[in-house]
N, C-alpha and C. Protein backbone atom coordinates (compact mmCIF):
# COMPACT_ATOMS: atom_id res chain seq x y z
N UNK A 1 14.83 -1.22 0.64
CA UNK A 1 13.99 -0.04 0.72
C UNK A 1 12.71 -0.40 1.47
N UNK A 2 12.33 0.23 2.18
CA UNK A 2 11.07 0.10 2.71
C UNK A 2 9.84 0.05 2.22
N UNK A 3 8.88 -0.68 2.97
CA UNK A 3 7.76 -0.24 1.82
C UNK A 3 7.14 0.75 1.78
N UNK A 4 6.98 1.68 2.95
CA UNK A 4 6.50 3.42 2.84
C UNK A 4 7.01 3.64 1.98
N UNK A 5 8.13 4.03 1.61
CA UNK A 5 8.93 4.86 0.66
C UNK A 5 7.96 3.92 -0.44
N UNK A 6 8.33 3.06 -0.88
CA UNK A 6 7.91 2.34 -2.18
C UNK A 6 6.71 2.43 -2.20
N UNK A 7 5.51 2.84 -1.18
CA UNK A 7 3.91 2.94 -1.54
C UNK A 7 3.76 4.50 -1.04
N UNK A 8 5.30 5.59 -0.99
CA UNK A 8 4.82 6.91 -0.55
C UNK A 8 3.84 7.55 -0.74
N UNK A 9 3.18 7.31 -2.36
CA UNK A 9 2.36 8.42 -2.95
C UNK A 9 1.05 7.80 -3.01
N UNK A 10 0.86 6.89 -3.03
CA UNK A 10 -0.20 6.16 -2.27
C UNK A 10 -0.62 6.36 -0.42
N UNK A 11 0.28 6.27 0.22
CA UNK A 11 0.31 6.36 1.22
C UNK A 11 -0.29 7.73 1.52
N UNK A 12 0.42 8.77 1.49
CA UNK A 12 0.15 10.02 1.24
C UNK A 12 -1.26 10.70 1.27
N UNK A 13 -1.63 9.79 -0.31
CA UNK A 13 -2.92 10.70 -0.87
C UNK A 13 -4.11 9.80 0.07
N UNK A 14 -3.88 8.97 0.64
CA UNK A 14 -4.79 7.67 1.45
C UNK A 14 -4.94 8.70 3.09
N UNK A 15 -3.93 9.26 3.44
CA UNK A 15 -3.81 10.09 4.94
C UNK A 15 -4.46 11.07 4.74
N UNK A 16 -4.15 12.25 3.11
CA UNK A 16 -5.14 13.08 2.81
C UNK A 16 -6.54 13.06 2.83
N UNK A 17 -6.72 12.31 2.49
CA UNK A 17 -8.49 11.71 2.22
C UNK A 17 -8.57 11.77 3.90
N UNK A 18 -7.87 10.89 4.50
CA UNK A 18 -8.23 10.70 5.87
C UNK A 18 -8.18 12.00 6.46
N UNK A 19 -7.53 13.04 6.10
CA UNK A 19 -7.84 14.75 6.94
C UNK A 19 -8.69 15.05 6.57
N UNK A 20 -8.88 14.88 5.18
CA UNK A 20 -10.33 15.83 4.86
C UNK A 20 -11.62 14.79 6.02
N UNK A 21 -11.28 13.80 5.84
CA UNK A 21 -12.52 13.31 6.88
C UNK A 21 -12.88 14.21 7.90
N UNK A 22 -11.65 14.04 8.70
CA UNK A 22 -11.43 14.65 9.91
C UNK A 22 -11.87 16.11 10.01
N UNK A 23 -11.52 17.27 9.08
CA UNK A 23 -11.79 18.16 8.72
C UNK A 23 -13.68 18.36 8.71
N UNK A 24 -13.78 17.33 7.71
CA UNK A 24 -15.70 17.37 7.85
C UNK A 24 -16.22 16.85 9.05
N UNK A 25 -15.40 16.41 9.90
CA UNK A 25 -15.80 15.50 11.20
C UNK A 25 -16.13 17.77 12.11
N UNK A 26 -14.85 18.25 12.46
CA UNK A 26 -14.70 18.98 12.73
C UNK A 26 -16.33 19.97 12.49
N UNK A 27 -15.94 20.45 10.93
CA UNK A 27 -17.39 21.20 10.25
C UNK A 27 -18.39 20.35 11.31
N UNK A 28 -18.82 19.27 11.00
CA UNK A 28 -19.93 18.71 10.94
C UNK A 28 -20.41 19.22 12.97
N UNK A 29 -19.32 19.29 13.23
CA UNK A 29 -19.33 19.31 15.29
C UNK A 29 -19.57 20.84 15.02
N UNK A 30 -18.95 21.45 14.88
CA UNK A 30 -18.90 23.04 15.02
C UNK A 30 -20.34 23.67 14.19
N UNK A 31 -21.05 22.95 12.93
CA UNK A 31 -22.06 23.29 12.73
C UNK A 31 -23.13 22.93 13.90
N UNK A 32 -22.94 22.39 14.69
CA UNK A 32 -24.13 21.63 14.86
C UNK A 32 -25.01 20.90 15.28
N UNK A 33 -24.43 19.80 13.81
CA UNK A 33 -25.38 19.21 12.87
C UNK A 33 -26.21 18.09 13.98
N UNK A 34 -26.87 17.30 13.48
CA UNK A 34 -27.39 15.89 14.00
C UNK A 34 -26.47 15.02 14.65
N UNK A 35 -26.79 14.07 15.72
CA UNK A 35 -25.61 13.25 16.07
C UNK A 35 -25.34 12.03 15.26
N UNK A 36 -26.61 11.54 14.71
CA UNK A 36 -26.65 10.89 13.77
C UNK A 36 -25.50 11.31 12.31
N UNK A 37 -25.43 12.25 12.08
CA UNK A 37 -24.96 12.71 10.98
C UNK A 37 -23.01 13.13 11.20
N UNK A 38 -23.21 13.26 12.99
CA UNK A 38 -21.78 13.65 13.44
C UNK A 38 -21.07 11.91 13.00
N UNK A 39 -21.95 10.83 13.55
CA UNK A 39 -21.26 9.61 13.77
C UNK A 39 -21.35 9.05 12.34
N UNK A 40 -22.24 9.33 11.44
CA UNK A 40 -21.37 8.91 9.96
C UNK A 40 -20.07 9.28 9.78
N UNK A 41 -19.85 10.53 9.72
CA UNK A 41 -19.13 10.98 9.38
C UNK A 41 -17.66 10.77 10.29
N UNK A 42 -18.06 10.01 11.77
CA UNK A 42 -16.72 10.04 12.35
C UNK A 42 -16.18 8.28 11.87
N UNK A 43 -17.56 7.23 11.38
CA UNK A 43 -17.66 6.13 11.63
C UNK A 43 -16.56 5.99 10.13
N UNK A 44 -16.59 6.61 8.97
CA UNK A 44 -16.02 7.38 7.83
C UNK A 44 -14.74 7.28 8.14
N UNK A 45 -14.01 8.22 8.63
CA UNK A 45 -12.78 8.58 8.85
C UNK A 45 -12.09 7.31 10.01
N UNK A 46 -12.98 6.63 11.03
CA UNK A 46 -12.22 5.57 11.61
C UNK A 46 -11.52 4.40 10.49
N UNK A 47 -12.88 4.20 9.41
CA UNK A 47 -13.10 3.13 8.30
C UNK A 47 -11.77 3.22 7.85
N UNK A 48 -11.48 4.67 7.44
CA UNK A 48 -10.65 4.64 6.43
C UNK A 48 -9.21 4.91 7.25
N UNK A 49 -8.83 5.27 8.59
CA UNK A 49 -8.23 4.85 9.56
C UNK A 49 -7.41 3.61 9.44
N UNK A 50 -8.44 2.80 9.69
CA UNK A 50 -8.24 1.16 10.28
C UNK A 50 -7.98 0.87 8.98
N UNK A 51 -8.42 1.08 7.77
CA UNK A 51 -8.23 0.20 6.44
C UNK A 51 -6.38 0.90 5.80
N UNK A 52 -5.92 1.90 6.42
CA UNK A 52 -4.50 2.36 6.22
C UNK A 52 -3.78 1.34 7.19
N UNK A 53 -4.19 1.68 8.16
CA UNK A 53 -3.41 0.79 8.98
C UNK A 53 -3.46 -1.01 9.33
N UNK A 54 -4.28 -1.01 8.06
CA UNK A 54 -4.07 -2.90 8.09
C UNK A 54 -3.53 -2.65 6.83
N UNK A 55 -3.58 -1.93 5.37
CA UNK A 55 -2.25 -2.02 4.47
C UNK A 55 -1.06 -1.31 5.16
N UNK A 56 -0.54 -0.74 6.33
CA UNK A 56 0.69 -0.59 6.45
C UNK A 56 1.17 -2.18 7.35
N UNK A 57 0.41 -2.50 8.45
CA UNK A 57 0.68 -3.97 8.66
C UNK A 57 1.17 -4.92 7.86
N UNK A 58 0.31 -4.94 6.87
CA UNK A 58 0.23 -5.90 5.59
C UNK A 58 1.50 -5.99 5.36
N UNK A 59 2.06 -4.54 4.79
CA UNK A 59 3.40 -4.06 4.19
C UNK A 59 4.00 -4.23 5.17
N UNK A 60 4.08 -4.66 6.60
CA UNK A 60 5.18 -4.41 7.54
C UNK A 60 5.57 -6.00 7.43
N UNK A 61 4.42 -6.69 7.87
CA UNK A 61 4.32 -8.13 7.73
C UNK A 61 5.54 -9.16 6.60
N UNK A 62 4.74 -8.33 5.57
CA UNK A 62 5.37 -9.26 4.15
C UNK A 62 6.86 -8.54 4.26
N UNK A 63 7.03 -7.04 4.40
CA UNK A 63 8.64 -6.85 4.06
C UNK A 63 9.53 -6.99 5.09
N UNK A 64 9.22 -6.83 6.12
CA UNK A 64 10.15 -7.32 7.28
C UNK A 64 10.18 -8.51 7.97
N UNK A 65 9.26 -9.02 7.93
CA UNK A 65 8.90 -10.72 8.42
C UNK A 65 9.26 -11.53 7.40
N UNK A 66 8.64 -11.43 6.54
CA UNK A 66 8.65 -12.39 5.87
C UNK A 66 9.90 -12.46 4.75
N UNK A 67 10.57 -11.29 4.42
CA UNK A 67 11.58 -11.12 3.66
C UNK A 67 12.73 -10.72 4.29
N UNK A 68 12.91 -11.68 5.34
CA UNK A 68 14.69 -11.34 6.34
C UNK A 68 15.82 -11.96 5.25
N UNK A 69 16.47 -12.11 5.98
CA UNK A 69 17.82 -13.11 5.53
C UNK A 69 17.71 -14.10 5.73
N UNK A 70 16.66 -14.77 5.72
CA UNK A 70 16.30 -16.65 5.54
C UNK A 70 15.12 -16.48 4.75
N UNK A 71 14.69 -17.26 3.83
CA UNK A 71 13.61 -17.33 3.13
C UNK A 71 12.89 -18.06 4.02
N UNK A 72 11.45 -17.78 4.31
CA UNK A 72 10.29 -18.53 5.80
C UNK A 72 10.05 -19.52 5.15
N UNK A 73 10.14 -20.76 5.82
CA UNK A 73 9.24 -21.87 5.39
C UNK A 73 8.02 -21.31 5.30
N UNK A 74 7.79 -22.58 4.42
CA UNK A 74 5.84 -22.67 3.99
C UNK A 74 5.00 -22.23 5.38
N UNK A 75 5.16 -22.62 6.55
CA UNK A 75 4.48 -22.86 7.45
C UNK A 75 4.37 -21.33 8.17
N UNK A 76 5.67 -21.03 8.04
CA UNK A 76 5.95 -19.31 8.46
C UNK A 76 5.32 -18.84 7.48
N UNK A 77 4.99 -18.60 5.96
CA UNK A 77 4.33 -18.05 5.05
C UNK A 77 2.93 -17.98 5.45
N UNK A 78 2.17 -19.51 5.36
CA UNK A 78 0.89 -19.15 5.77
C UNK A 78 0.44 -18.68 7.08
N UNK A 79 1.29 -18.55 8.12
CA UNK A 79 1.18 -17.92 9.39
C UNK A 79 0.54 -16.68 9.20
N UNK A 80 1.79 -16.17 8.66
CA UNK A 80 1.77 -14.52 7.81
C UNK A 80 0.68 -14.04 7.62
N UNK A 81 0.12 -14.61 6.63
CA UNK A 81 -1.08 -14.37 5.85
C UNK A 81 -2.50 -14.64 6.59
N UNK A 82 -1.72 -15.56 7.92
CA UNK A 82 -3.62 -15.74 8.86
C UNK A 82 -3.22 -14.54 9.68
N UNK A 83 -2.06 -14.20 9.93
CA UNK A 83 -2.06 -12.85 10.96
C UNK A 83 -2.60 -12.05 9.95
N UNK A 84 -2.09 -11.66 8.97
CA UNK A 84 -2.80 -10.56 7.61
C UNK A 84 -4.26 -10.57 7.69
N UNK A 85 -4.99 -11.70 7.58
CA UNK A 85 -6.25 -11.88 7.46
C UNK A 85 -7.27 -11.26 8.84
N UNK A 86 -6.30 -12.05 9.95
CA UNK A 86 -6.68 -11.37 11.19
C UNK A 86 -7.16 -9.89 11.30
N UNK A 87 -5.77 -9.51 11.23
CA UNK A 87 -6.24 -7.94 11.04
C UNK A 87 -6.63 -7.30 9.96
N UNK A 88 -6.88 -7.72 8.72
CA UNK A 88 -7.88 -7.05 8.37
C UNK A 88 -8.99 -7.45 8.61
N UNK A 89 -9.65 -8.33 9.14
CA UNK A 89 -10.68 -8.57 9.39
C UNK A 89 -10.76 -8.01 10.92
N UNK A 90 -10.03 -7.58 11.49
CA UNK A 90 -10.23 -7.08 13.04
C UNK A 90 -10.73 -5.78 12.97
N UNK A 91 -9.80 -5.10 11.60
CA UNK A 91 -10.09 -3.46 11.47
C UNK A 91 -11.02 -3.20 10.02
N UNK A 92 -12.19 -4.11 10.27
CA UNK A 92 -12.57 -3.66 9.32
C UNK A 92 -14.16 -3.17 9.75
């Protein structure tokens, strides 16, 4: 099974949050408002962007890489986990 399916409702309510961003990104342009106040609010919705898409990595990483039909050596394991680290630290 994949891991979307297995983190669906998580997944889900994590993209929601991310529309409503988008949504107040929208409001915030069509009011307006300050530019200052436009780029919180867009800097917001990238955050939480980039922080979905380094846990779907994560999850892509560990269930398809790392859990084939050979168990990874040690060396392939901690690979894993410096690419993991990478990107979350790239998208954060």
């Amino acid at each position: 099974m994949s891991h979307t399916i297995k983190e669906k409702q998580s997944l889900l309510l994590r993209a929601k949050r991310i529309r409503g961003q988008v949504e107040a990104l929208v409001r915030v342009l069509d009011e307006e408002r300050d530019c200052s106040e436009v780029l919180q609010v867009m800097s917001a919705a990238r955050g939480a962007m980039n922080s979905l898409m380094a846990e779907l990595l994560e999850g892509h990483i560990r269930s398809h890489v790392l859990e084939g039909k050979h168990k990874p050596s040690s060396q392939q394991t901690v690979a894993a986990e410096e690419v993991i680290d990478m990107v979350k630290s790239y998208l954060k």
